[in-house]
PDB file of N, CA and C in Angstrom:
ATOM      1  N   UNK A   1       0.844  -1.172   0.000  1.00  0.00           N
ATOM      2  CA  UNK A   1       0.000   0.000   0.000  1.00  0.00           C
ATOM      3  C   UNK A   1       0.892   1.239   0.000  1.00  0.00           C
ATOM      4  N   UNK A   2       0.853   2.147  -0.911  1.00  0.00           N
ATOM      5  CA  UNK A   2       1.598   3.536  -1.071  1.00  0.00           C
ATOM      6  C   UNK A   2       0.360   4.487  -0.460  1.00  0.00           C
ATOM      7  N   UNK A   3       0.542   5.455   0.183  1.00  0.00           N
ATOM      8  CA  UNK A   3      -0.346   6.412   0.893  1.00  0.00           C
ATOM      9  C   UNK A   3       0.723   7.943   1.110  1.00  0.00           C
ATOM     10  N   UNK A   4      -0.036   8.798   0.744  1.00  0.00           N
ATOM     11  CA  UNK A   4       0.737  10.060   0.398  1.00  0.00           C
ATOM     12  C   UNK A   4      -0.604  11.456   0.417  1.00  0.00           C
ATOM     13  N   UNK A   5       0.072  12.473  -0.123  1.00  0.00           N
ATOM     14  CA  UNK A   5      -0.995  13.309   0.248  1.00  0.00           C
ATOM     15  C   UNK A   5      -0.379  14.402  -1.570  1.00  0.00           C
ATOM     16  N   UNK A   6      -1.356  15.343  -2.157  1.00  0.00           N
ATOM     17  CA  UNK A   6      -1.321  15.556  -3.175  1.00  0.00           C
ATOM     18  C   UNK A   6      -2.335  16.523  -3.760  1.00  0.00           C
ATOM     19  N   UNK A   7      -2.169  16.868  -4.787  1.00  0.00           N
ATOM     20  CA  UNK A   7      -3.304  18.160  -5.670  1.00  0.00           C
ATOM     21  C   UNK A   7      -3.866  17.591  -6.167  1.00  0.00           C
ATOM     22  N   UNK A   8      -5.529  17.678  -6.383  1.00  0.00           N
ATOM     23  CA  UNK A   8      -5.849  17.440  -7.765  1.00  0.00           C
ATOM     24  C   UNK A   8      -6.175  18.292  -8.251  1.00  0.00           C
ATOM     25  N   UNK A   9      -6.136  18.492  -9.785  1.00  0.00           N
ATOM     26  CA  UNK A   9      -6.286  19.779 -10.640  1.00  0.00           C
ATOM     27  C   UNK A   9      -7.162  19.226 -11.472  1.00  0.00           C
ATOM     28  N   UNK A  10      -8.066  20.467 -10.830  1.00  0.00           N
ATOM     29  CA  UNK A  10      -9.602  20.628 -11.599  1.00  0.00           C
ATOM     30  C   UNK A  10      -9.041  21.276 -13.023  1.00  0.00           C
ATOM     31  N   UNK A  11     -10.312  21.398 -14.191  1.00  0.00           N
ATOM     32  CA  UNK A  11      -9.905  22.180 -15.528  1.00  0.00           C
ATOM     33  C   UNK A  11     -10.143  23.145 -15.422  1.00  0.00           C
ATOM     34  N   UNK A  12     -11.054  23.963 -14.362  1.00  0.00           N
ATOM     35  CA  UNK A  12     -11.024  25.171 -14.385  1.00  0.00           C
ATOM     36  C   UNK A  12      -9.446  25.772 -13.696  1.00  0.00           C
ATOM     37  N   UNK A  13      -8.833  25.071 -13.040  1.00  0.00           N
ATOM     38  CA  UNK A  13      -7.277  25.318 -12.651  1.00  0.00           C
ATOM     39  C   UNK A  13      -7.604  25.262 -11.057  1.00  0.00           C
ATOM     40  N   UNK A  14      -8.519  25.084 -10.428  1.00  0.00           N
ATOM     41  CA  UNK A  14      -8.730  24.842  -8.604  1.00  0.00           C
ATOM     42  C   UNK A  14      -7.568  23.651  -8.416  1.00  0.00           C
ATOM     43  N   UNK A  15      -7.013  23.893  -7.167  1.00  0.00           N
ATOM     44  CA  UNK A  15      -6.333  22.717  -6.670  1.00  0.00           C
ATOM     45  C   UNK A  15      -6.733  22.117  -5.540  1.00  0.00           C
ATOM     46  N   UNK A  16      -7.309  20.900  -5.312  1.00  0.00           N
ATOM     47  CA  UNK A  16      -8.197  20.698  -4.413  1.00  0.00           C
ATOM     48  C   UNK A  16      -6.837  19.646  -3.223  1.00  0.00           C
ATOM     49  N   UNK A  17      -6.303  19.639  -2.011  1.00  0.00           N
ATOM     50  CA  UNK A  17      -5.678  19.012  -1.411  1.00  0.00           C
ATOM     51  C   UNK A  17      -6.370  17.714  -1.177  1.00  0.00           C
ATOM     52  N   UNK A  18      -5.808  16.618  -0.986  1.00  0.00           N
ATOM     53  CA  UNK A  18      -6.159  14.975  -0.749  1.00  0.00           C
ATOM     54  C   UNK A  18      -5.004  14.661  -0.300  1.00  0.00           C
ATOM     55  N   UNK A  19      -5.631  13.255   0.083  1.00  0.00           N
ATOM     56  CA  UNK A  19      -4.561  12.189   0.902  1.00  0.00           C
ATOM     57  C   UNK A  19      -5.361  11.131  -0.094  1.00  0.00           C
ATOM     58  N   UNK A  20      -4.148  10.407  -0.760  1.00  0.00           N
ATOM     59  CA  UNK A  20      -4.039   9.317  -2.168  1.00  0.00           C
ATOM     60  C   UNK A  20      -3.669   7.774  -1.208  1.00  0.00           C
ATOM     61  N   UNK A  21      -4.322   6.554  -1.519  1.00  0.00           N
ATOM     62  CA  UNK A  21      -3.747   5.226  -1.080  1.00  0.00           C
ATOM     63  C   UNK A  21      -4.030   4.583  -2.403  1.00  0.00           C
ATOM     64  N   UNK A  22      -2.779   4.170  -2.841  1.00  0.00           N
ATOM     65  CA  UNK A  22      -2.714   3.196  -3.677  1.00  0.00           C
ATOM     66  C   UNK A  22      -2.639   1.751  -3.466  1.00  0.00           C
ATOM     67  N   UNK A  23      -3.369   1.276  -3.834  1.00  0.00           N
ATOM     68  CA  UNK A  23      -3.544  -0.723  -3.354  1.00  0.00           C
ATOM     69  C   UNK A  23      -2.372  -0.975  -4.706  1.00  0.00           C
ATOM     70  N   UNK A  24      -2.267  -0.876  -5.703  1.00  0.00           N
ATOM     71  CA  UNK A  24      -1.409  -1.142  -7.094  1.00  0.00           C
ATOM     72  C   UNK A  24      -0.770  -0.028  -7.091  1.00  0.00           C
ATOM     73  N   UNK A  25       1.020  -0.544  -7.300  1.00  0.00           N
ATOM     74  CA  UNK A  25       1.420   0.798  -7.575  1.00  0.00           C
ATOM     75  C   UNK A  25       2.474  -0.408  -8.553  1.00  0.00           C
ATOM     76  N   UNK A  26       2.541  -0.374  -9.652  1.00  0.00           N
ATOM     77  CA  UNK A  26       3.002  -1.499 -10.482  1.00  0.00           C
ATOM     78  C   UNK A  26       3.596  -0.837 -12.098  1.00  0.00           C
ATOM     79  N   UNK A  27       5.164  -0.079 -11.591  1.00  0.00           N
ATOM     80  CA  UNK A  27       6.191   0.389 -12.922  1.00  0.00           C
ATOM     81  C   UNK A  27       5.376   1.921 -13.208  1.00  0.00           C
ATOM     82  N   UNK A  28       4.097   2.332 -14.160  1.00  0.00           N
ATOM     83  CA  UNK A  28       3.679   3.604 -14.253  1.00  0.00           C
ATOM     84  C   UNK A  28       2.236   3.461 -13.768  1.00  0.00           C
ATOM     85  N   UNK A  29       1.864   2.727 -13.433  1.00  0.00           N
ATOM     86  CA  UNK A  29       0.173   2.194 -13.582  1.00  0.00           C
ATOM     87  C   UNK A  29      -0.048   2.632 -11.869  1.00  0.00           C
ATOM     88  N   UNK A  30      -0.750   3.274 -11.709  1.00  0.00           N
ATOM     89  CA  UNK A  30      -1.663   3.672 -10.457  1.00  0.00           C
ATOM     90  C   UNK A  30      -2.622   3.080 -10.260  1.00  0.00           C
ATOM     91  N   UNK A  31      -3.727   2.737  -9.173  1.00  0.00           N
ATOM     92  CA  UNK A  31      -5.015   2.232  -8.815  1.00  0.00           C
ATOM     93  C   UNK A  31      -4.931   2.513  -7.546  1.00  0.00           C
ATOM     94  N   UNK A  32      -6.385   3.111  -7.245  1.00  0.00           N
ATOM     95  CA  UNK A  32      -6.198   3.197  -5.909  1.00  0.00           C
ATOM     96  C   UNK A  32      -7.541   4.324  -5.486  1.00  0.00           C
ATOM     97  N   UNK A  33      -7.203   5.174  -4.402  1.00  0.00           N
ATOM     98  CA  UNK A  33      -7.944   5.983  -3.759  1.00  0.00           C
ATOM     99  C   UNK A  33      -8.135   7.234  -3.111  1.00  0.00           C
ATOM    100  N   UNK A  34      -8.438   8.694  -3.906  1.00  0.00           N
ATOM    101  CA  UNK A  34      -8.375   9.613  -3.461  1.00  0.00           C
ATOM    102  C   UNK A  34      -9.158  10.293  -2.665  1.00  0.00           C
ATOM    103  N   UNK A  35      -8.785  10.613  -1.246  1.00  0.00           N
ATOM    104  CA  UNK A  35      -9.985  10.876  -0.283  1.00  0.00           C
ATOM    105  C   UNK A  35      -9.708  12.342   0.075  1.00  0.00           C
ATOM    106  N   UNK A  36     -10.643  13.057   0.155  1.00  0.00           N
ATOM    107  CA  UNK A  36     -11.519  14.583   0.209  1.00  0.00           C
ATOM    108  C   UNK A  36     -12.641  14.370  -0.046  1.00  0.00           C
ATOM    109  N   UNK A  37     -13.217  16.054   0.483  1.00  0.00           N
ATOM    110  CA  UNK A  37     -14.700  16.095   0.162  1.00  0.00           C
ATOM    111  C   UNK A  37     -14.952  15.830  -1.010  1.00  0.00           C
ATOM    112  N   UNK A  38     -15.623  15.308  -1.769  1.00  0.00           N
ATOM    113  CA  UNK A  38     -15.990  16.036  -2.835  1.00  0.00           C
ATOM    114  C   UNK A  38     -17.381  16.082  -3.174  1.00  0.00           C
ATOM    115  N   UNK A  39     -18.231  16.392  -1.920  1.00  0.00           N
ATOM    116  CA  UNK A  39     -19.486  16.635  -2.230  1.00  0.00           C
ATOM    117  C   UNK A  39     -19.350  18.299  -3.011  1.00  0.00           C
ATOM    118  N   UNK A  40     -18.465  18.764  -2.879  1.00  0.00           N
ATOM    119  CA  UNK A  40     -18.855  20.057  -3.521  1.00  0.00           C
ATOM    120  C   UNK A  40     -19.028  20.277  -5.275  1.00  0.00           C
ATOM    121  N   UNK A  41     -18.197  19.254  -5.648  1.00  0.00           N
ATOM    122  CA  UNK A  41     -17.710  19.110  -6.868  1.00  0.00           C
ATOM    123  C   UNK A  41     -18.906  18.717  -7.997  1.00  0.00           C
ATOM    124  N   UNK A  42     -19.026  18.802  -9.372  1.00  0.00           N
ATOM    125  CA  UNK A  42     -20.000  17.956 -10.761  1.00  0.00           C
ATOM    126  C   UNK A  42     -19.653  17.019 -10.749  1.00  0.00           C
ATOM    127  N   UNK A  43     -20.375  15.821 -10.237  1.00  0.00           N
ATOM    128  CA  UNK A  43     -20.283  14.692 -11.451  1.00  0.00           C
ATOM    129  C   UNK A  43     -19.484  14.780 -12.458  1.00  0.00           C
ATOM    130  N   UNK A  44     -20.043  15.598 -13.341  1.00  0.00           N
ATOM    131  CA  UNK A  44     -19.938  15.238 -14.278  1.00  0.00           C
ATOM    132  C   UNK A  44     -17.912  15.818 -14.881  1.00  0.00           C
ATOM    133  N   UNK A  45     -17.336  16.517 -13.826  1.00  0.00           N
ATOM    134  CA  UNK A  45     -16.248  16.773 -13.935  1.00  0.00           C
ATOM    135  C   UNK A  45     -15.322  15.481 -13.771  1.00  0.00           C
ATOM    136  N   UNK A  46     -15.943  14.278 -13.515  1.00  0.00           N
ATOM    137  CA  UNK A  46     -15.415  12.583 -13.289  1.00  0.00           C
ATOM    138  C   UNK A  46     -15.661  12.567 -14.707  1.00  0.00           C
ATOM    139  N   UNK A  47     -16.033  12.891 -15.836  1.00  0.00           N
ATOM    140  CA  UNK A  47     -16.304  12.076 -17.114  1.00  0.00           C
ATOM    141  C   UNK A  47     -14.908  12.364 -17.748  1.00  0.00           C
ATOM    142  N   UNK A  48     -14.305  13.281 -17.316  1.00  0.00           N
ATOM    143  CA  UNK A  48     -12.978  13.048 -17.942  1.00  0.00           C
ATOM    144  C   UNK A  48     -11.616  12.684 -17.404  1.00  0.00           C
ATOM    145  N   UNK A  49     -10.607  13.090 -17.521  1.00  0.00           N
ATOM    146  CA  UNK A  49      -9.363  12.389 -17.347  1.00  0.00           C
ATOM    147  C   UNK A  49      -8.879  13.755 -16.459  1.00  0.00           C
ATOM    148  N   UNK A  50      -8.482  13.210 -15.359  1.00  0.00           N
ATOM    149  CA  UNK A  50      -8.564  13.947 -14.260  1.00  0.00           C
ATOM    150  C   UNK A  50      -6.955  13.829 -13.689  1.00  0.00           C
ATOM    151  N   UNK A  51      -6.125  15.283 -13.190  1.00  0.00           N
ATOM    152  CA  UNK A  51      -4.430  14.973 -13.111  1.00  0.00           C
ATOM    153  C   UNK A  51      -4.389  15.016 -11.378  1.00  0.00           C
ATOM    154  N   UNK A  52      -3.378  14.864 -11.039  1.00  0.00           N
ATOM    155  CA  UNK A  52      -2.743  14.928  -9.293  1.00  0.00           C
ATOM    156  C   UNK A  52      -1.711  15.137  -9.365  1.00  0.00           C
ATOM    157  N   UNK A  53      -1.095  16.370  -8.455  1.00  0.00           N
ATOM    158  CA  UNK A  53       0.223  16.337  -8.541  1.00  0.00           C
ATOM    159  C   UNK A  53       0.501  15.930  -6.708  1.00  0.00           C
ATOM    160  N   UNK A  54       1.571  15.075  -7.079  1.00  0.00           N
ATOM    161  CA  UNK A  54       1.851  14.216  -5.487  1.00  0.00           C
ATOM    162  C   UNK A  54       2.796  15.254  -4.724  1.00  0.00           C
ATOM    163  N   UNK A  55       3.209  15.599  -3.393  1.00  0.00           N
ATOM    164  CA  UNK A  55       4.003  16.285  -2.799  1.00  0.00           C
ATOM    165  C   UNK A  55       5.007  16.087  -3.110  1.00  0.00           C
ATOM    166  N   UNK A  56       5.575  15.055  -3.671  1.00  0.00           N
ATOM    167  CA  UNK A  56       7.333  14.840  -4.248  1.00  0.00           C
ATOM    168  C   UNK A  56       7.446  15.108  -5.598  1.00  0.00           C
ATOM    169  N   UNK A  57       6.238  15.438  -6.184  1.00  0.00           N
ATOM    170  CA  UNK A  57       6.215  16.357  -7.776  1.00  0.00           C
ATOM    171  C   UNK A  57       5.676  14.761  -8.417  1.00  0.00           C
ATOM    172  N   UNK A  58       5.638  13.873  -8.153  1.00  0.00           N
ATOM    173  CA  UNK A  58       5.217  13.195  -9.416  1.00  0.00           C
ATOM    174  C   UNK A  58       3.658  13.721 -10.187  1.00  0.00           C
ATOM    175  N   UNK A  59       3.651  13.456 -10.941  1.00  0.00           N
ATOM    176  CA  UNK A  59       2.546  13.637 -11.776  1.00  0.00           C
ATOM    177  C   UNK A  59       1.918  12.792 -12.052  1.00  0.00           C
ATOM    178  N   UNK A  60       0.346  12.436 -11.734  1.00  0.00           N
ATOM    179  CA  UNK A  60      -0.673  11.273 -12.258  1.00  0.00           C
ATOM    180  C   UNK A  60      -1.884  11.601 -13.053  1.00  0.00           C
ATOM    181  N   UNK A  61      -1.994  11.321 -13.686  1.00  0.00           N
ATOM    182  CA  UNK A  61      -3.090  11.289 -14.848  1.00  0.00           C
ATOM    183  C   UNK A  61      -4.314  10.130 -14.434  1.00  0.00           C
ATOM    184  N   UNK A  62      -5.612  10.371 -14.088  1.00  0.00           N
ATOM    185  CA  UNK A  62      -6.153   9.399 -13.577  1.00  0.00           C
ATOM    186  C   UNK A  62      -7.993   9.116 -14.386  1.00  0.00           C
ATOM    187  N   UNK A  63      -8.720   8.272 -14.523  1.00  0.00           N
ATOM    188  CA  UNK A  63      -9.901   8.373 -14.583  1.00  0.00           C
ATOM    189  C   UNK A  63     -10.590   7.626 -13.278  1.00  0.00           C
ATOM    190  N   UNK A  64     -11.640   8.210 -13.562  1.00  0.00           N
ATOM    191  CA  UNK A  64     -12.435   7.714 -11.844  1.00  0.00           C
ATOM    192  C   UNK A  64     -13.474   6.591 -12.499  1.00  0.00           C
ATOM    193  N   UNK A  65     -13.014   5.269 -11.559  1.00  0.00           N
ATOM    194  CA  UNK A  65     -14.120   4.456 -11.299  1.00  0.00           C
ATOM    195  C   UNK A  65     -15.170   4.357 -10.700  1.00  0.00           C
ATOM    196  N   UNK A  66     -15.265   4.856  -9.368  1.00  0.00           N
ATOM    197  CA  UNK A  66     -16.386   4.626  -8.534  1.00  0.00           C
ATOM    198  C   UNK A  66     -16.017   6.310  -8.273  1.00  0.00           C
ATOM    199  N   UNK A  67     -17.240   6.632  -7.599  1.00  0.00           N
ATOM    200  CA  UNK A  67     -16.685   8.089  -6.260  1.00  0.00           C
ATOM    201  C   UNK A  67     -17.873   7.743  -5.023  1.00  0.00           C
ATOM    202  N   UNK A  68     -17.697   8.495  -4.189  1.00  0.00           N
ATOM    203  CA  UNK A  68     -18.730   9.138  -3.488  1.00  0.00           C
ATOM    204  C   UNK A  68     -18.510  10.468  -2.584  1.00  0.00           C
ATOM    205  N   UNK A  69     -19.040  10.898  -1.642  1.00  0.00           N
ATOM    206  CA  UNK A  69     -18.864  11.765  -1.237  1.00  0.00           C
ATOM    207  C   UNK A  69     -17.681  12.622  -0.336  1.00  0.00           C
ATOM    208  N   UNK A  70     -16.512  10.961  -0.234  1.00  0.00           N
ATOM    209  CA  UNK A  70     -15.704  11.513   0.705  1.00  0.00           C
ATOM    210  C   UNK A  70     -14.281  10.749  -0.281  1.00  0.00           C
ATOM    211  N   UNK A  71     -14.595  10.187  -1.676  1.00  0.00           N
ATOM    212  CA  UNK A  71     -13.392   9.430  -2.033  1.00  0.00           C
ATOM    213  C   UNK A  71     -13.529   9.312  -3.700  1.00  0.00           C
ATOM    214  N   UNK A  72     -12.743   9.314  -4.542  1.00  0.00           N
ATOM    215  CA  UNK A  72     -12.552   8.620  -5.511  1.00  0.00           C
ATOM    216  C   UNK A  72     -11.725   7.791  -5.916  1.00  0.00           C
ATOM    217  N   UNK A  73     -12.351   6.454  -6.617  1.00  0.00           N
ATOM    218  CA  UNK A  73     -11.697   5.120  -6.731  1.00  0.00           C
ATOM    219  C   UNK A  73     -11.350   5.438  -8.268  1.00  0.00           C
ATOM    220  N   UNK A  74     -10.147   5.324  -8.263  1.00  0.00           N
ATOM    221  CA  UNK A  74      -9.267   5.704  -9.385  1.00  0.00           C
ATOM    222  C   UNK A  74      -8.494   4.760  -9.820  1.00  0.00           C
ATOM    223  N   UNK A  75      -7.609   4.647 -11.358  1.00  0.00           N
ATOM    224  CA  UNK A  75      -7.038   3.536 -12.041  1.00  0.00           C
ATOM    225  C   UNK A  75      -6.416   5.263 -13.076  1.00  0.00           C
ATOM    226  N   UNK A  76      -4.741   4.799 -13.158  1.00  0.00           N
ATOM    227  CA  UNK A  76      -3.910   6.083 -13.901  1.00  0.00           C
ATOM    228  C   UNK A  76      -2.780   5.759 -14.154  1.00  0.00           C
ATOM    229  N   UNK A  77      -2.230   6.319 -14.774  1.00  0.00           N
ATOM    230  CA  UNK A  77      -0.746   5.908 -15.181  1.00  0.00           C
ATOM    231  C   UNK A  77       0.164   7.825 -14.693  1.00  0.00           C
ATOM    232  N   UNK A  78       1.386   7.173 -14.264  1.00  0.00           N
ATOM    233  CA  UNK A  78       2.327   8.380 -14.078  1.00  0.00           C
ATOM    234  C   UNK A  78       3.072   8.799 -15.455  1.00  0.00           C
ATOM    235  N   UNK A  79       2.382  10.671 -15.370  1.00  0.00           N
ATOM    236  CA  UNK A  79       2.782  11.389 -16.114  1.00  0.00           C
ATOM    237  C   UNK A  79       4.337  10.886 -16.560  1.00  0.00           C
ATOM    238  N   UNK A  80       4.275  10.550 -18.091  1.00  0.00           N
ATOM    239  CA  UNK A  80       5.666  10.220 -18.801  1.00  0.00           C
ATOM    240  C   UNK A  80       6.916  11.476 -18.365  1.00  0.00           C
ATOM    241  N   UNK A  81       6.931  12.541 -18.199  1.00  0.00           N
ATOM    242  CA  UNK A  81       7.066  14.206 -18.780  1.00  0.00           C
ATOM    243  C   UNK A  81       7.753  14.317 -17.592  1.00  0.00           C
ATOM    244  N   UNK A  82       6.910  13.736 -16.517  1.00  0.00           N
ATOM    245  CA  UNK A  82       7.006  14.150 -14.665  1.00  0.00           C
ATOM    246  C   UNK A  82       8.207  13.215 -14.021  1.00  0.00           C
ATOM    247  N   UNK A  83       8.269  12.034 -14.795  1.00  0.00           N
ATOM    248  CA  UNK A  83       8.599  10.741 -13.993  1.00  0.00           C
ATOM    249  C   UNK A  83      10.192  11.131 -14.139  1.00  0.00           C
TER     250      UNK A  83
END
């Protein structure tokens, strides 16, 4: 289990703070779990491809599987550019 804390960057440019646990952390491939509120947030801002920047600078590129109000269940690969 990898567990860390990190940005996610909305497209309007907001940076929302989280704490990230990854169950898979396997060469560039991410899976795992980003927890904050996010009752504040659209839906529909999950339909696309969504980034994180981790406190040690890596960069993740992620889409959301599941969410709910306090987490999103995520699957991503680390930014090529960042690594």
């Amino acid at each position: 289990m990898h567990t860390g804390k990190g940005n996610l960057i909305l497209r309007d440019g907001r940076k929302l703070a989280l704490n990230f646990q990854f169950g898979s952390n396997f060469d560039e491939v991410r899976s795992g779990y980003l927890h904050f509120n996010t009752a504040e947030l659209n839906p529909a801002s999950y339909g696309d491809r969504l980034e994180m920047i981790c406190n040690d600078g890596t960069q993740v590129s992620f889409v959301v599987t599941h969410f709910s109000d306090r987490y999103l269940a995520v699957t991503g690969r680390v930014n090529s550019l960042a690594a």
